[in-house]
C-alpha atoms as a PDB file:
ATOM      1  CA  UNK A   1       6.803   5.042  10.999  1.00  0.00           C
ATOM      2  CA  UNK A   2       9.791   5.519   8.612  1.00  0.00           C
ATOM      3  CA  UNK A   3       8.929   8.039   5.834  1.00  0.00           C
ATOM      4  CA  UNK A   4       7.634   6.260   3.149  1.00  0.00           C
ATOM      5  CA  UNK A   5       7.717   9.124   0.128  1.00  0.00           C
ATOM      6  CA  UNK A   6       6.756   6.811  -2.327  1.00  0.00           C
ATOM      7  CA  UNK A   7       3.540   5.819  -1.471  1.00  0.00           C
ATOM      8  CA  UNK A   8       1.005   8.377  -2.650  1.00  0.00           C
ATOM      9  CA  UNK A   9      -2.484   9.043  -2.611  1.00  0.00           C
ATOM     10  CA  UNK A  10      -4.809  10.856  -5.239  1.00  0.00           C
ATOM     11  CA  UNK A  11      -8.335  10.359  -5.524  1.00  0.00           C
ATOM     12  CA  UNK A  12      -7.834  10.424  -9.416  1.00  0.00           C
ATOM     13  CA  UNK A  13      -5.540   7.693  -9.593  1.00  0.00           C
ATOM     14  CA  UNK A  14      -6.695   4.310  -8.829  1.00  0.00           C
ATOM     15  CA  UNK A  15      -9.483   5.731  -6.623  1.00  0.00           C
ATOM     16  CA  UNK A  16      -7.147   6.988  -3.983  1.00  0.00           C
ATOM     17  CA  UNK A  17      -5.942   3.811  -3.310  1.00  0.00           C
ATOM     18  CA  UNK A  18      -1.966   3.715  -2.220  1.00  0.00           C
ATOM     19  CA  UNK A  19       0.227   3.874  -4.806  1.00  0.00           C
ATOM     20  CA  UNK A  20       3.876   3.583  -6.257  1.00  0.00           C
ATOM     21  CA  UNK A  21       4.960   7.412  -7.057  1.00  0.00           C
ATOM     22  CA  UNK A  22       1.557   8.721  -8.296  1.00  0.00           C
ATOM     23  CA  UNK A  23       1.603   5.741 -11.065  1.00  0.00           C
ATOM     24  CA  UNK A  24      -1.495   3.424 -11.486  1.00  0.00           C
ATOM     25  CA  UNK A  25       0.365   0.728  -9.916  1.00  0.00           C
ATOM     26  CA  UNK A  26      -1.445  -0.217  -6.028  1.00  0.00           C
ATOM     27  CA  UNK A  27       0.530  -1.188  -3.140  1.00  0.00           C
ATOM     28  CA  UNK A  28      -1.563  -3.790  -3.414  1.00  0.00           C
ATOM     29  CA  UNK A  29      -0.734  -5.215  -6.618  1.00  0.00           C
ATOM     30  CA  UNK A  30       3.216  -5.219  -5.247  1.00  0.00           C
ATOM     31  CA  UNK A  31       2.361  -7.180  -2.316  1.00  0.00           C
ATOM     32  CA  UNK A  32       0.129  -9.352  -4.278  1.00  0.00           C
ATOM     33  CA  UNK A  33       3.076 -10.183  -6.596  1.00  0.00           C
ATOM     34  CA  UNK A  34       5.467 -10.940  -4.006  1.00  0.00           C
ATOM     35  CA  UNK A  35       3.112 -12.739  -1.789  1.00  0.00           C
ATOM     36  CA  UNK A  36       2.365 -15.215  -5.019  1.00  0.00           C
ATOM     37  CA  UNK A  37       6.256 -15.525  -5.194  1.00  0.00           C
ATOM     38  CA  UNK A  38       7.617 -13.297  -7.949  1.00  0.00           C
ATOM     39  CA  UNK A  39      10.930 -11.849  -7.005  1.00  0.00           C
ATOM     40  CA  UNK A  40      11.741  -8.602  -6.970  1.00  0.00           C
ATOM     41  CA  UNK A  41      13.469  -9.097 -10.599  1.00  0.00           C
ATOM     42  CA  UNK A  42      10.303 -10.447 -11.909  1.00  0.00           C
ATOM     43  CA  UNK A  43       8.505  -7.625 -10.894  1.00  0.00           C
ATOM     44  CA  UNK A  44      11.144  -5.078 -12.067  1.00  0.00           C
ATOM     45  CA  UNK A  45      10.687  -6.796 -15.450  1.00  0.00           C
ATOM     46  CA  UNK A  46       7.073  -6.760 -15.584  1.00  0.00           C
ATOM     47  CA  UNK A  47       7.012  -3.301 -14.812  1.00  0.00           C
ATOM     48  CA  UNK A  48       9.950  -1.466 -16.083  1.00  0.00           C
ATOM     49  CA  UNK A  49       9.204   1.843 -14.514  1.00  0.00           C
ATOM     50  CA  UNK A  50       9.353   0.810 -10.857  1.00  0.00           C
ATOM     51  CA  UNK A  51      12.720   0.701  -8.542  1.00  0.00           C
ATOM     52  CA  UNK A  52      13.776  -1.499  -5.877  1.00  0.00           C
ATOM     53  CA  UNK A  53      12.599   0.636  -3.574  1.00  0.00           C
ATOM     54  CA  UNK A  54       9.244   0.845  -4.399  1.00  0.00           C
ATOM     55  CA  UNK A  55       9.110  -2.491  -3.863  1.00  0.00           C
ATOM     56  CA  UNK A  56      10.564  -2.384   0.090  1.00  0.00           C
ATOM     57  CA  UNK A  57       8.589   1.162   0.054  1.00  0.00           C
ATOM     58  CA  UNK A  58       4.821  -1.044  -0.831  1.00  0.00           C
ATOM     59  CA  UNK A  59       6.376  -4.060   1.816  1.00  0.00           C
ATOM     60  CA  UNK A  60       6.856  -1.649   4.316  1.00  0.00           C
ATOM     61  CA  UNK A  61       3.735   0.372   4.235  1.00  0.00           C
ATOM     62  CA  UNK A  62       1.564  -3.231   4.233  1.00  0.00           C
ATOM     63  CA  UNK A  63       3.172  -4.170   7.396  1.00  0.00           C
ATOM     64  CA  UNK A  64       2.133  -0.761   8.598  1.00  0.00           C
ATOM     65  CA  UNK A  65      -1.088  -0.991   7.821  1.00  0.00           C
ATOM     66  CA  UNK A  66      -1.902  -4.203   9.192  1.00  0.00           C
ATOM     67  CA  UNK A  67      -0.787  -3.235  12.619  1.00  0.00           C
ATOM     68  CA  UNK A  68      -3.366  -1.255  12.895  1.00  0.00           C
ATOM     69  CA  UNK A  69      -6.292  -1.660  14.946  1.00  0.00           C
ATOM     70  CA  UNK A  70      -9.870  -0.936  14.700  1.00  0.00           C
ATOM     71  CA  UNK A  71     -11.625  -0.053  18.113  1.00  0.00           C
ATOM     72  CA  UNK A  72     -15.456  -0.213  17.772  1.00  0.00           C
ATOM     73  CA  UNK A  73     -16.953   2.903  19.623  1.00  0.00           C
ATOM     74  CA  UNK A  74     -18.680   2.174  22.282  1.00  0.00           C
ATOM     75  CA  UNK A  75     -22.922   2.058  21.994  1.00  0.00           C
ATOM     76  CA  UNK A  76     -24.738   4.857  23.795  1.00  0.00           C
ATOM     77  CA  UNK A  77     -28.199   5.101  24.858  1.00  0.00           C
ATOM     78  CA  UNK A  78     -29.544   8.484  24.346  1.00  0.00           C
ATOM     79  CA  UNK A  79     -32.094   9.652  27.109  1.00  0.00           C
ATOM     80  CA  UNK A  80     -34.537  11.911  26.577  1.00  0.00           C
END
């Protein structure tokens, strides 16, 4: 994966969750916005303090994160 320096994590911001740059503003609320169809000038406006590249920066780390996959661990019986 590409480095994303944007996205941050801090347990006292926004309970850890990613983030744009430290800010209280969740990758998640980015993709939310674009996913309900604001542009990227929309959300620019709405929040002043971002940059285009926060933007692709949030994009790209959601498509990161849902190509992950969970494996369950396997069940073991435990003789005694």
């Amino acid at each position: 994966m590409q480095n994303l320096n944007r996205i941050t994590f801090d347990p006292q911001v926004m309970g850890g969750k990613a983030c744009i740059r430290g800010m209280r503003v969740t990758v998640s609320t980015v993709v939310g916005l674009v996913a309900s169809g604001y542009s990227n000038a929309d959300i620019l406006k709405a929040y002043p303090y971002l940059e285009e590249e926060d933007i692709r920066q949030a994009l790209t780390y959601a498509a990161w994160r849902v190509q992950e996959i969970e494996v369950p661990l396997s069940t073991y019986e435990i003789s005694n």
